[in-house]
Protein backbone atom coordinates (compact mmCIF):
# COMPACT_ATOMS: atom_id res chain seq x y z
CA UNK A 1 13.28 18.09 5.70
CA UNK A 2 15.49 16.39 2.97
CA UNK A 3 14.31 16.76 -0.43
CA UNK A 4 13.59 13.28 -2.17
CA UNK A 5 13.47 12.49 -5.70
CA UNK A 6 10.11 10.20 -5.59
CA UNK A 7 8.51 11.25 -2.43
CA UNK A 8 7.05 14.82 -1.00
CA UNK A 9 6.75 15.42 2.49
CA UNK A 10 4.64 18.04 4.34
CA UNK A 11 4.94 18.79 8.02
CA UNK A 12 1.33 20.43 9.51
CA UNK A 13 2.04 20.31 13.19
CA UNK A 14 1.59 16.99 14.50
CA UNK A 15 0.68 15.71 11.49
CA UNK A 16 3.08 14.90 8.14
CA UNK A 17 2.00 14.10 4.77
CA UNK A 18 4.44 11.91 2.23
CA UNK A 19 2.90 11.73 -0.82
CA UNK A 20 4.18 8.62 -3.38
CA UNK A 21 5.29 11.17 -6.57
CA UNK A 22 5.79 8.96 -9.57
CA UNK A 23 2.35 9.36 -10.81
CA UNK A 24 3.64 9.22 -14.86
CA UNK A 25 4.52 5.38 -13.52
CA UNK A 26 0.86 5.18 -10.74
CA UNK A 27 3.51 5.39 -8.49
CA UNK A 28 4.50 1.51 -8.67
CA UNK A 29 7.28 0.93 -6.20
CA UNK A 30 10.16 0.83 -7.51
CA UNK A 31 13.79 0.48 -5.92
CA UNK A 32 14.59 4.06 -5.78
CA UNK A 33 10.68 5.21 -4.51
CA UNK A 34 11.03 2.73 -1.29
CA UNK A 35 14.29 4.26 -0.78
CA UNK A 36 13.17 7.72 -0.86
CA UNK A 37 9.73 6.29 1.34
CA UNK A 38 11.87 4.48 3.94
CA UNK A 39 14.39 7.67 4.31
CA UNK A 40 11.57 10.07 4.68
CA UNK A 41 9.92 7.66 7.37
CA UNK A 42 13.16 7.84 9.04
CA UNK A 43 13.75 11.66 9.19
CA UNK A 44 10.08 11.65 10.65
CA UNK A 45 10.44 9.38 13.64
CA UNK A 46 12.80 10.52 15.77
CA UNK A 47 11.47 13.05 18.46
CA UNK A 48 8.00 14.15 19.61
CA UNK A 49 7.06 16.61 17.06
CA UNK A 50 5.35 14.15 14.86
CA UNK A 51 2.91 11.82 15.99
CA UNK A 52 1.00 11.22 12.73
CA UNK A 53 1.99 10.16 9.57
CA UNK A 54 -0.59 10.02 6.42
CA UNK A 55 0.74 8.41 3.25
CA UNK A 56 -1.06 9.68 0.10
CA UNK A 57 -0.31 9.54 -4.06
CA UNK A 58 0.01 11.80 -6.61
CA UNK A 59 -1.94 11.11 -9.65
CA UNK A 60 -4.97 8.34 -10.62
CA UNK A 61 -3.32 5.98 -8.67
CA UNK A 62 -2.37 5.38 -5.08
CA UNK A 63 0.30 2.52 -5.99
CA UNK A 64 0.57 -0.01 -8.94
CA UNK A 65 2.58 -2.02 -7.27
CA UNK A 66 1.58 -3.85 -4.33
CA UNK A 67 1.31 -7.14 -2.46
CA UNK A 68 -1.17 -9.17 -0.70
CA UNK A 69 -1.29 -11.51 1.80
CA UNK A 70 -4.59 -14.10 1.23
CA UNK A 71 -7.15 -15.13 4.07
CA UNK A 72 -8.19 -19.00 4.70
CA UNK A 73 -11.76 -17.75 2.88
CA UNK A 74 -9.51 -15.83 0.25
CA UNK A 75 -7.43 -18.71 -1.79
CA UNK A 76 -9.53 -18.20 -4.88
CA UNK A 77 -8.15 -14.25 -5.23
CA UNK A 78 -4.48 -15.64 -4.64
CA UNK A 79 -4.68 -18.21 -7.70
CA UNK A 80 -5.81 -16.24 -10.23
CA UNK A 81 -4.63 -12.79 -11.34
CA UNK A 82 -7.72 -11.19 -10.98
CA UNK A 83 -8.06 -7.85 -9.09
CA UNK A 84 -10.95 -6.83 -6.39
CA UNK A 85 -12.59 -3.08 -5.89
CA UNK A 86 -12.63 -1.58 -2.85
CA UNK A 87 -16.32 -2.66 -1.73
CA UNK A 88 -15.48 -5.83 -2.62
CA UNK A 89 -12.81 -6.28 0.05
CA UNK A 90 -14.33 -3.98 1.59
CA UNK A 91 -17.69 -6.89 1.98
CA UNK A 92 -14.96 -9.43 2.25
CA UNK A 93 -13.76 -8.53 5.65
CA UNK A 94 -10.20 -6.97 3.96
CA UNK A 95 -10.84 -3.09 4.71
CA UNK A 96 -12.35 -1.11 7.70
CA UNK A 97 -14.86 1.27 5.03
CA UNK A 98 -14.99 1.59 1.22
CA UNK A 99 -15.25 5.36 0.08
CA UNK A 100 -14.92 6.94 -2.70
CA UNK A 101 -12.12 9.48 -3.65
CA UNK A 102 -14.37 12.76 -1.87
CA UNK A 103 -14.91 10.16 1.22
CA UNK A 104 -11.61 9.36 1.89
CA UNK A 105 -10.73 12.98 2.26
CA UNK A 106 -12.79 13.91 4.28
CA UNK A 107 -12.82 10.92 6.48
CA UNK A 108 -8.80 10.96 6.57
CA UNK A 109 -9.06 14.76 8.10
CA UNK A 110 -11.94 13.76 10.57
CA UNK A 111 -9.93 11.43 11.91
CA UNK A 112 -6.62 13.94 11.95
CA UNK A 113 -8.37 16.97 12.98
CA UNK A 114 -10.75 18.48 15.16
CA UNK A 115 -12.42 20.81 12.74
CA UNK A 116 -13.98 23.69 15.21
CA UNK A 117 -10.49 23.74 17.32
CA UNK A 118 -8.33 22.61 14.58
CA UNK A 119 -6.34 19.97 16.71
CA UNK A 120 -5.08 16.61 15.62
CA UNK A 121 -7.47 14.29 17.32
CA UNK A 122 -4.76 11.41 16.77
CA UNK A 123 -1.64 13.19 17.59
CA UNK A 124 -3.09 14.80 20.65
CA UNK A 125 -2.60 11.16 22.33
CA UNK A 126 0.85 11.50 24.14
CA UNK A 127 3.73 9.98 22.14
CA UNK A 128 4.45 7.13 25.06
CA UNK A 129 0.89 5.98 24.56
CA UNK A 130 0.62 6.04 20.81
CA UNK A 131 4.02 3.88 21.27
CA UNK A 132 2.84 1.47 23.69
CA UNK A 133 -0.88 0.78 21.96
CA UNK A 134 1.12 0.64 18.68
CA UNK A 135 3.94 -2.16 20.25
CA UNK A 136 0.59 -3.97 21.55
CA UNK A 137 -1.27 -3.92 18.64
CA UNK A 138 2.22 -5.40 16.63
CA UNK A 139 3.04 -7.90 19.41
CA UNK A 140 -0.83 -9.23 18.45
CA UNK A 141 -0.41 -9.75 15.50
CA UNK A 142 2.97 -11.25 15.69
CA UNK A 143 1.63 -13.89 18.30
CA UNK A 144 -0.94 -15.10 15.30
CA UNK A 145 1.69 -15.25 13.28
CA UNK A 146 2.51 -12.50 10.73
CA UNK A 147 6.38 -12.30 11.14
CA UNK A 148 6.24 -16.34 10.18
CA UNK A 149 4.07 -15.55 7.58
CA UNK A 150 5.80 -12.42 6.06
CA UNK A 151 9.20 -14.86 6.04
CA UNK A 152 7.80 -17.68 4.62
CA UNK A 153 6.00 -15.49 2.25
CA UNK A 154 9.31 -14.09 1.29
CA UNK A 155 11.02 -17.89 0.77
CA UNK A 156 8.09 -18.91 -1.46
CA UNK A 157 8.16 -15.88 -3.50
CA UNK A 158 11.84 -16.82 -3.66
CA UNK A 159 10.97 -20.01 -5.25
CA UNK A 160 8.40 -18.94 -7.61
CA UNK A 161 10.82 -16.25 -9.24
CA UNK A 162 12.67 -19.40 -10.34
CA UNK A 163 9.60 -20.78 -12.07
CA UNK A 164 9.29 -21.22 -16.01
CA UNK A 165 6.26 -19.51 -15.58
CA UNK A 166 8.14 -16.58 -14.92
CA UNK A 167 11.36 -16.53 -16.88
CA UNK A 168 8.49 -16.42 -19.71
CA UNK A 169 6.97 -13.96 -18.62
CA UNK A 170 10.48 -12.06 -18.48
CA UNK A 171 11.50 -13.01 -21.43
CA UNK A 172 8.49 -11.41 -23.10
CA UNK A 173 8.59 -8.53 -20.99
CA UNK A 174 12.16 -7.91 -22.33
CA UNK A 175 11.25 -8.38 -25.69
CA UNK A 176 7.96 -7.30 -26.48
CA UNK A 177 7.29 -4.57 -22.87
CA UNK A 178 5.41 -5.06 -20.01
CA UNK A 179 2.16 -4.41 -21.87
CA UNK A 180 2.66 -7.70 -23.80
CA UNK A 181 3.92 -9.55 -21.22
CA UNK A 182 0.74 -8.05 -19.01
CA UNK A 183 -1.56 -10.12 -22.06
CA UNK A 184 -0.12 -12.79 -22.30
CA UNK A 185 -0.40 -13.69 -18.83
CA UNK A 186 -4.43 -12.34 -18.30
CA UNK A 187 -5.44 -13.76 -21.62
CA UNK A 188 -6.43 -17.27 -20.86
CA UNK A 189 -8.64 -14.93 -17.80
CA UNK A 190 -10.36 -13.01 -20.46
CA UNK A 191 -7.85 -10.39 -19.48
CA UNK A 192 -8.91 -9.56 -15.80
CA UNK A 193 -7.86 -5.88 -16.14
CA UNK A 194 -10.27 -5.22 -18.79
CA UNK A 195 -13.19 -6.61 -16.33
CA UNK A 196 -12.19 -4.21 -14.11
CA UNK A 197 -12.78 -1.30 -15.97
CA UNK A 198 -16.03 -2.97 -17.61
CA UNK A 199 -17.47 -3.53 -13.90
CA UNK A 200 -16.07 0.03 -12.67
C-alpha cells in the first residue's frame, strides 16, 4: 500500500481499515484528505483480496465536514443550522442503530468477524455476489431518484455559493477566522453548537 498524507490504511485479510487522519482539524474534508480517501479506495478495489472496507477517524471526531441530504418529514433540519445527535436521527428514521463510542466497536467487528473462528462474516460472501447485491441495491436507489437528486443538489449548491448570504459570511471568515464567521451565522439561533454540547 501507498503511503498517504491524510489517510491510514490497514489490510487484515479480507478486511481493510482507512482511517480519516487529520484529527488536529476533526478530520473535516478538505481537498487534499478526499484525494488521499479516493486514491486509497482505488488501490483497494481492484482484485479479490479485499472484500470489506471500514472507514474510521482518528481523534474526537469522525468528520467535521459533511453533507446531508433532507427527507420530505425533514425540511425543518435543512433550514436552520442546527445539528441532530445520533438518537435523534437515529428516532427519525436517518440511521439503522444509535451506539455509543464502546457500541460501535464492538458492533462494527460483529458484523466483520466471526469471533470463535475469526472469519470475516461479510467478506466470506464471494466477490461476484457482494458485486451484484451491491449494483442492485445502487440501481434502487437510483430508480427513486438519488443520481437526480445528488445533481440537482450540486446546481443549487452552485447557486447558493453566489448568495450575499455567503460572500458575508466569507468575508468575515477572511477577516475575523472561521470561529467568528461560525457566530455570526448561529447567533440569531442562540448559537446551535452551544445547545449541542448543553443537551450532550
Amino acid at each position: 500500500m501507498a503511503d498517504y498524507e491524510n489517510v491510514l490504511v490497514e489490510v487484515d485479510g479480507a478486511v481493510a481499515t482507512i482511517t480519516l487522519n487529520r484529527p488536529e482539524k476533526l478530520n473535516a474534508l478538505s481537498e487534499a484528505l478526499r484525494n488521499d480517501l479516493a486514491a486509497a479506495l482505488r488501490e483497494l478495489n481492484p482484485g479479490d483480496a479485499v472484500r470489506v472496507i471500514r472507514i474510521k477517524a482518528a481523534g474526537r471526531a469522525f468528520c467535521a465536514g459533511y453533507d446531508i441530504t433532507p427527507n420530505d418529514n425533514d425540511n425543518d433540519f435543512s433550514f436552520v443550522p442546527s445539528r441532530r445527535r445520533g438518537d435523534q436521527a437515529w428516532e427519525l428514521g436517518e440511521s439503522m442503530a444509535a451506539l455509543n463510542r464502546e457500541q460501535l466497536r464492538d458492533s462494527i467487528d460483529r458484523w466483520l468477524w466471526i469471533w470463535s473462528y475469526r472469519k470475516p462474516i461479510i467478506a466470506q460472501v464471494p466477490l461476484d455476489g457482494l458485486t451484484v447485491h451491491k449494483h442492485s441495491t445502487n440501481r434502487w436507489f437510483e430508480l427513486m431518484g438519488l443520481r437526480m437528486s445528488a445533481i440537482e443538489g450540486a446546481e443549487f449548491n452552485a447557486i447558493f455559493a453566489e448568495a450575499p448570504t455567503i460572500a458575508e459570511f466569507g468575508k468575515i471568515s477572511r477577516s475575523k477566522g472561521l470561529k467568528a464567521a461560525l457566530e455570526w451565522r448561529d447567533d440569531p439561533f442562540g448559537d446551535g453548537r452551544g445547545a449541542v454540547r448543553r443537551e450532550v
